[in-house]
N, C-alpha and C. Protein backbone atom coordinates (compact mmCIF):
# COMPACT_ATOMS: atom_id res chain seq x y z
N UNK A 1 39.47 22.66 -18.21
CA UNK A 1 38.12 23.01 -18.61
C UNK A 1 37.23 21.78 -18.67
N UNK A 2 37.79 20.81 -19.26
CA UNK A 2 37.33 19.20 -19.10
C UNK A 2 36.38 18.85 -17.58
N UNK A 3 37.73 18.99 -16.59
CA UNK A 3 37.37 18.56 -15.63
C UNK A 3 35.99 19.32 -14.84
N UNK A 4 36.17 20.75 -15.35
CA UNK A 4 35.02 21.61 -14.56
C UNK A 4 33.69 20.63 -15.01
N UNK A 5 33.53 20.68 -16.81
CA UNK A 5 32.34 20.37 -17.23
C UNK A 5 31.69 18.76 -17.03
N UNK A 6 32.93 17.97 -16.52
CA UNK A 6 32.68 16.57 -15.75
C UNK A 6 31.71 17.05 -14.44
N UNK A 7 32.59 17.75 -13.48
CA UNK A 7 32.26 18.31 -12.03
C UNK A 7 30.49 18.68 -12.19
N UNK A 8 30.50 19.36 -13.06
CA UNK A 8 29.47 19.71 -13.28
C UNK A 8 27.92 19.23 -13.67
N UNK A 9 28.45 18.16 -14.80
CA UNK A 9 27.64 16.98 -15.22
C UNK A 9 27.06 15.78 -14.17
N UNK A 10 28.54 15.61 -12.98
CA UNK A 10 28.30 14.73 -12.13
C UNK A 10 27.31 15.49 -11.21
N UNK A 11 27.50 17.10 -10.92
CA UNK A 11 26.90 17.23 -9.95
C UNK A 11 25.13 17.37 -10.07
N UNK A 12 24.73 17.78 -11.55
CA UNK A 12 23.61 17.84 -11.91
C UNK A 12 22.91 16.16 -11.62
N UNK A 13 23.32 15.68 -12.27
CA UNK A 13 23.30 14.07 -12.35
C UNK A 13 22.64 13.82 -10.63
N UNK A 14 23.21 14.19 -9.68
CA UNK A 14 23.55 14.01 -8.83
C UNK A 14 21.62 14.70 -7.46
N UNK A 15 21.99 16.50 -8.58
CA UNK A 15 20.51 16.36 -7.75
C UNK A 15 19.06 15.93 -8.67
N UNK A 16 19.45 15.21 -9.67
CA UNK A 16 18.46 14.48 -10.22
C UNK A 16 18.07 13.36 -9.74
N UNK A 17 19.11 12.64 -9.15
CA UNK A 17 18.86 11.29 -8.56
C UNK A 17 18.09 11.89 -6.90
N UNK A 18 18.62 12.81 -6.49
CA UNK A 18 17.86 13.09 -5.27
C UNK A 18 16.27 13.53 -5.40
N UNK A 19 16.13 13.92 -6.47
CA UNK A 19 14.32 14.27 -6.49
C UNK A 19 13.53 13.02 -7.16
N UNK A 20 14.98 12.51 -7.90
CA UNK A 20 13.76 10.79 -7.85
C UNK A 20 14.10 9.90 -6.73
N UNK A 21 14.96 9.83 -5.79
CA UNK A 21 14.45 9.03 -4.81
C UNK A 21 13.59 9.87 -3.65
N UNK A 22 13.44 11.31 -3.63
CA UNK A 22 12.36 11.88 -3.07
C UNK A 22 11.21 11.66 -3.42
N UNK A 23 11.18 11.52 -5.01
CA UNK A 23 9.61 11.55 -5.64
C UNK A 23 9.18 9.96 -5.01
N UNK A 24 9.88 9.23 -5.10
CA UNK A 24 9.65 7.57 -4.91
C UNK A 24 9.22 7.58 -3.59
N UNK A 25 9.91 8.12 -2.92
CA UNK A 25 9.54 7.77 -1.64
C UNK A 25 8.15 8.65 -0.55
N UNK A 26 8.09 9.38 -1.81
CA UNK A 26 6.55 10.49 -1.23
C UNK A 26 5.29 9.24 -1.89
N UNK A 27 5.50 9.22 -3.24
CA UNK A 27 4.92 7.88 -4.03
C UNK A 27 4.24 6.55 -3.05
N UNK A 28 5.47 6.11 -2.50
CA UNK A 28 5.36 4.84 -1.55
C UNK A 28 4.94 5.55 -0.10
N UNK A 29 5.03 6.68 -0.01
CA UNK A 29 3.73 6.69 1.22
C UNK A 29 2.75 7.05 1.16
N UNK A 30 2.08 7.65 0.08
CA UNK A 30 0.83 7.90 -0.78
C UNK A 30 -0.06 6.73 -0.96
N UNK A 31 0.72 5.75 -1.55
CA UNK A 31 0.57 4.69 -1.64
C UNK A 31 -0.17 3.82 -0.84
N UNK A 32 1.00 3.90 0.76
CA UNK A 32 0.59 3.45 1.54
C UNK A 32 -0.95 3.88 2.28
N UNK A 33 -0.38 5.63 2.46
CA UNK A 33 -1.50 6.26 3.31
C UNK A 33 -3.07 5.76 2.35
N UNK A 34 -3.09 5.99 1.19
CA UNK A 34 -4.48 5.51 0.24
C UNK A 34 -5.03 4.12 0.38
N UNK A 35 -3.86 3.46 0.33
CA UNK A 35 -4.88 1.65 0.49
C UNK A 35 -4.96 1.28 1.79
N UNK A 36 -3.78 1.62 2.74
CA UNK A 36 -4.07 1.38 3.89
C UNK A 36 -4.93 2.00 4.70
N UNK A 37 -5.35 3.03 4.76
CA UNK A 37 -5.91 3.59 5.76
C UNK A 37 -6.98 4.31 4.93
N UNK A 38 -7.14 4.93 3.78
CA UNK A 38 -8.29 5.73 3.39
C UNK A 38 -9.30 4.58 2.93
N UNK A 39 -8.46 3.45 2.10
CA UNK A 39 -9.51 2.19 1.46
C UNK A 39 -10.86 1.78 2.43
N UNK A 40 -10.16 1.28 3.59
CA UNK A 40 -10.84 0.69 4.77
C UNK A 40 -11.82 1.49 5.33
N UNK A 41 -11.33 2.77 5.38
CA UNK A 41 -12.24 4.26 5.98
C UNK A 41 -13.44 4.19 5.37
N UNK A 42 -12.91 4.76 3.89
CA UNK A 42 -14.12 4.82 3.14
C UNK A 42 -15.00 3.53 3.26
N UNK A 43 -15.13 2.21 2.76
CA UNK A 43 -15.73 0.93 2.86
C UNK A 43 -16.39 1.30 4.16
N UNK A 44 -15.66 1.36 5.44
CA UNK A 44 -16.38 1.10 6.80
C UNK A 44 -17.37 2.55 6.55
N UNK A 45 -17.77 3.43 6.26
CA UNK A 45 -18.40 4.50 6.33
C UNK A 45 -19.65 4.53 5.33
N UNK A 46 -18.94 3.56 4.13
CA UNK A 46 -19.97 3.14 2.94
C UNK A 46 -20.78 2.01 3.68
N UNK A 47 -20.27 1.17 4.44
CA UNK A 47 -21.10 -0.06 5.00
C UNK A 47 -21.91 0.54 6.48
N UNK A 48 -21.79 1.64 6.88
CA UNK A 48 -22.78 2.05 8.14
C UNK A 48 -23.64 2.58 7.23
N UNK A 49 -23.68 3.37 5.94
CA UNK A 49 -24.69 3.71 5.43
C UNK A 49 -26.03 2.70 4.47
N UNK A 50 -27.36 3.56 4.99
CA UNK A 50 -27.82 2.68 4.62
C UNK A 50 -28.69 3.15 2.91
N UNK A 51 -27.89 3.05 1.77
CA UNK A 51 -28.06 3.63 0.36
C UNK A 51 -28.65 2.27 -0.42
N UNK A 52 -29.57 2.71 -0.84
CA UNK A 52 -30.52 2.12 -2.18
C UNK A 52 -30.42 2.68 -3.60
N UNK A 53 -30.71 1.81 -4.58
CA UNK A 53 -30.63 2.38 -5.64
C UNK A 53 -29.65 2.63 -6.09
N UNK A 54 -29.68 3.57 -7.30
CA UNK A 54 -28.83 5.01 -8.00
C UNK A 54 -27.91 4.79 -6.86
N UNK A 55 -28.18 5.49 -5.99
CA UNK A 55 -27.19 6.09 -4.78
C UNK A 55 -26.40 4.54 -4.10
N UNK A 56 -26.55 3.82 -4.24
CA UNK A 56 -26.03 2.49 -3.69
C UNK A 56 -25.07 2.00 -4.80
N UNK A 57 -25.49 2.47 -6.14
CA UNK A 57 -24.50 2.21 -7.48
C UNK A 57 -23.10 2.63 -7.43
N UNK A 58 -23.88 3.96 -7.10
CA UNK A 58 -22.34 5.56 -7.08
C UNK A 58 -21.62 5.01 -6.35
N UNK A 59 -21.82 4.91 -5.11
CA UNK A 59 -21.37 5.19 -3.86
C UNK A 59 -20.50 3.78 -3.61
N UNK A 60 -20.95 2.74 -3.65
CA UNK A 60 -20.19 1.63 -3.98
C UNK A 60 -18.97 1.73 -5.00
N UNK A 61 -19.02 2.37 -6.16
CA UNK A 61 -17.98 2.92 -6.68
C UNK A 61 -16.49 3.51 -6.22
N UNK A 62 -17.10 4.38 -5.11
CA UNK A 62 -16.11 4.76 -4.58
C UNK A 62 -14.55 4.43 -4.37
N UNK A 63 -14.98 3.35 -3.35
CA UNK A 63 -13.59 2.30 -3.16
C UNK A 63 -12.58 2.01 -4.47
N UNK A 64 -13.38 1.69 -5.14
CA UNK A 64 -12.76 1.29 -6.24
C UNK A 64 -11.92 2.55 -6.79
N UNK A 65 -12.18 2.92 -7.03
CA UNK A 65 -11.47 4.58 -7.05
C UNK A 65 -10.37 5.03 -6.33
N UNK A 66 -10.68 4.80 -4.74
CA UNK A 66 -9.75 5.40 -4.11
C UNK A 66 -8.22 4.57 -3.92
N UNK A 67 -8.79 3.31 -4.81
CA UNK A 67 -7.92 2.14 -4.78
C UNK A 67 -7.01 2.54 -6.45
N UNK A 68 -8.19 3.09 -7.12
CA UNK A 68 -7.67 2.85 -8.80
C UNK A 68 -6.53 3.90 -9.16
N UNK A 69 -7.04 5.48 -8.43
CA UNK A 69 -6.12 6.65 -8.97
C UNK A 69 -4.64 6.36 -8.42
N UNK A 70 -4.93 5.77 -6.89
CA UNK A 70 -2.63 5.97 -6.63
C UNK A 70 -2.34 5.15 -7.97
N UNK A 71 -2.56 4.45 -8.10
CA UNK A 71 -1.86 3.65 -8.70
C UNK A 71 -1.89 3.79 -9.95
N UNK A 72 -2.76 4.78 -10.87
CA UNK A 72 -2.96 5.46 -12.13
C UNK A 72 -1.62 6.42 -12.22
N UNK A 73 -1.37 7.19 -10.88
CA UNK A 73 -0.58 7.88 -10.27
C UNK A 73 0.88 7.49 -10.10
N UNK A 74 1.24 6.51 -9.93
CA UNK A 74 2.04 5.64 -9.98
C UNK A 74 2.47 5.63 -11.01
N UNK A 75 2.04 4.49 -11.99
CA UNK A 75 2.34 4.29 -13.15
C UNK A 75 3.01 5.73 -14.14
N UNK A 76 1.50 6.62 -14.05
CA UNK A 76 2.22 8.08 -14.67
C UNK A 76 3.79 8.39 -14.04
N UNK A 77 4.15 8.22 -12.79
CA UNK A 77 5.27 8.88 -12.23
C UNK A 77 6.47 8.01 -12.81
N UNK A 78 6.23 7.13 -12.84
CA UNK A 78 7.48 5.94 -13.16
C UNK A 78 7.41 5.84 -14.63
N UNK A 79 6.23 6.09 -15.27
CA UNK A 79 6.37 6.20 -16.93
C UNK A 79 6.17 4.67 -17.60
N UNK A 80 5.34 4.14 -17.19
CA UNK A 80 4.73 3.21 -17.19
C UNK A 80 4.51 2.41 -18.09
């Protein structure tokens, strides 16, 4: 009876470690896909526009943002 509730413990154990190295590794391309490729997007699309004011405040904001949440995101997932 021992051995079942070992078998059992190991095997739970077992798909726990598989949805955290799934979660990690969706994480690290989130990661990636956001600073690498959305950061630059956004900036190059913010810099063809031509915004004054108010609207030059916001909008400049942006980046910073799309840079700030993965990694807000992050932290929450890993427990930070």
């Amino acid at each position: 009876m021992e051995n079942l509730m070992e078998r059992k413990i190991e095997k739970k154990m077992g798909s726990n470690r598989a949805n955290l190295v799934g979660g990690l590794i969706g994480l690290t391309f989130g990661l990636i896909v956001s600073i690498a490729v959305v950061l630059p997007i956004t900036q190059d699309v913010i810099d063809a526009e031509n915004f004054t004011g108010t609207t030059a405040t916001i909008v400049n904001i942006i980046p910073v943002f799309v840079a700030l949440i993965p990694m807000v995101l992050a932290a929450g997932f890993l427990n930070i």
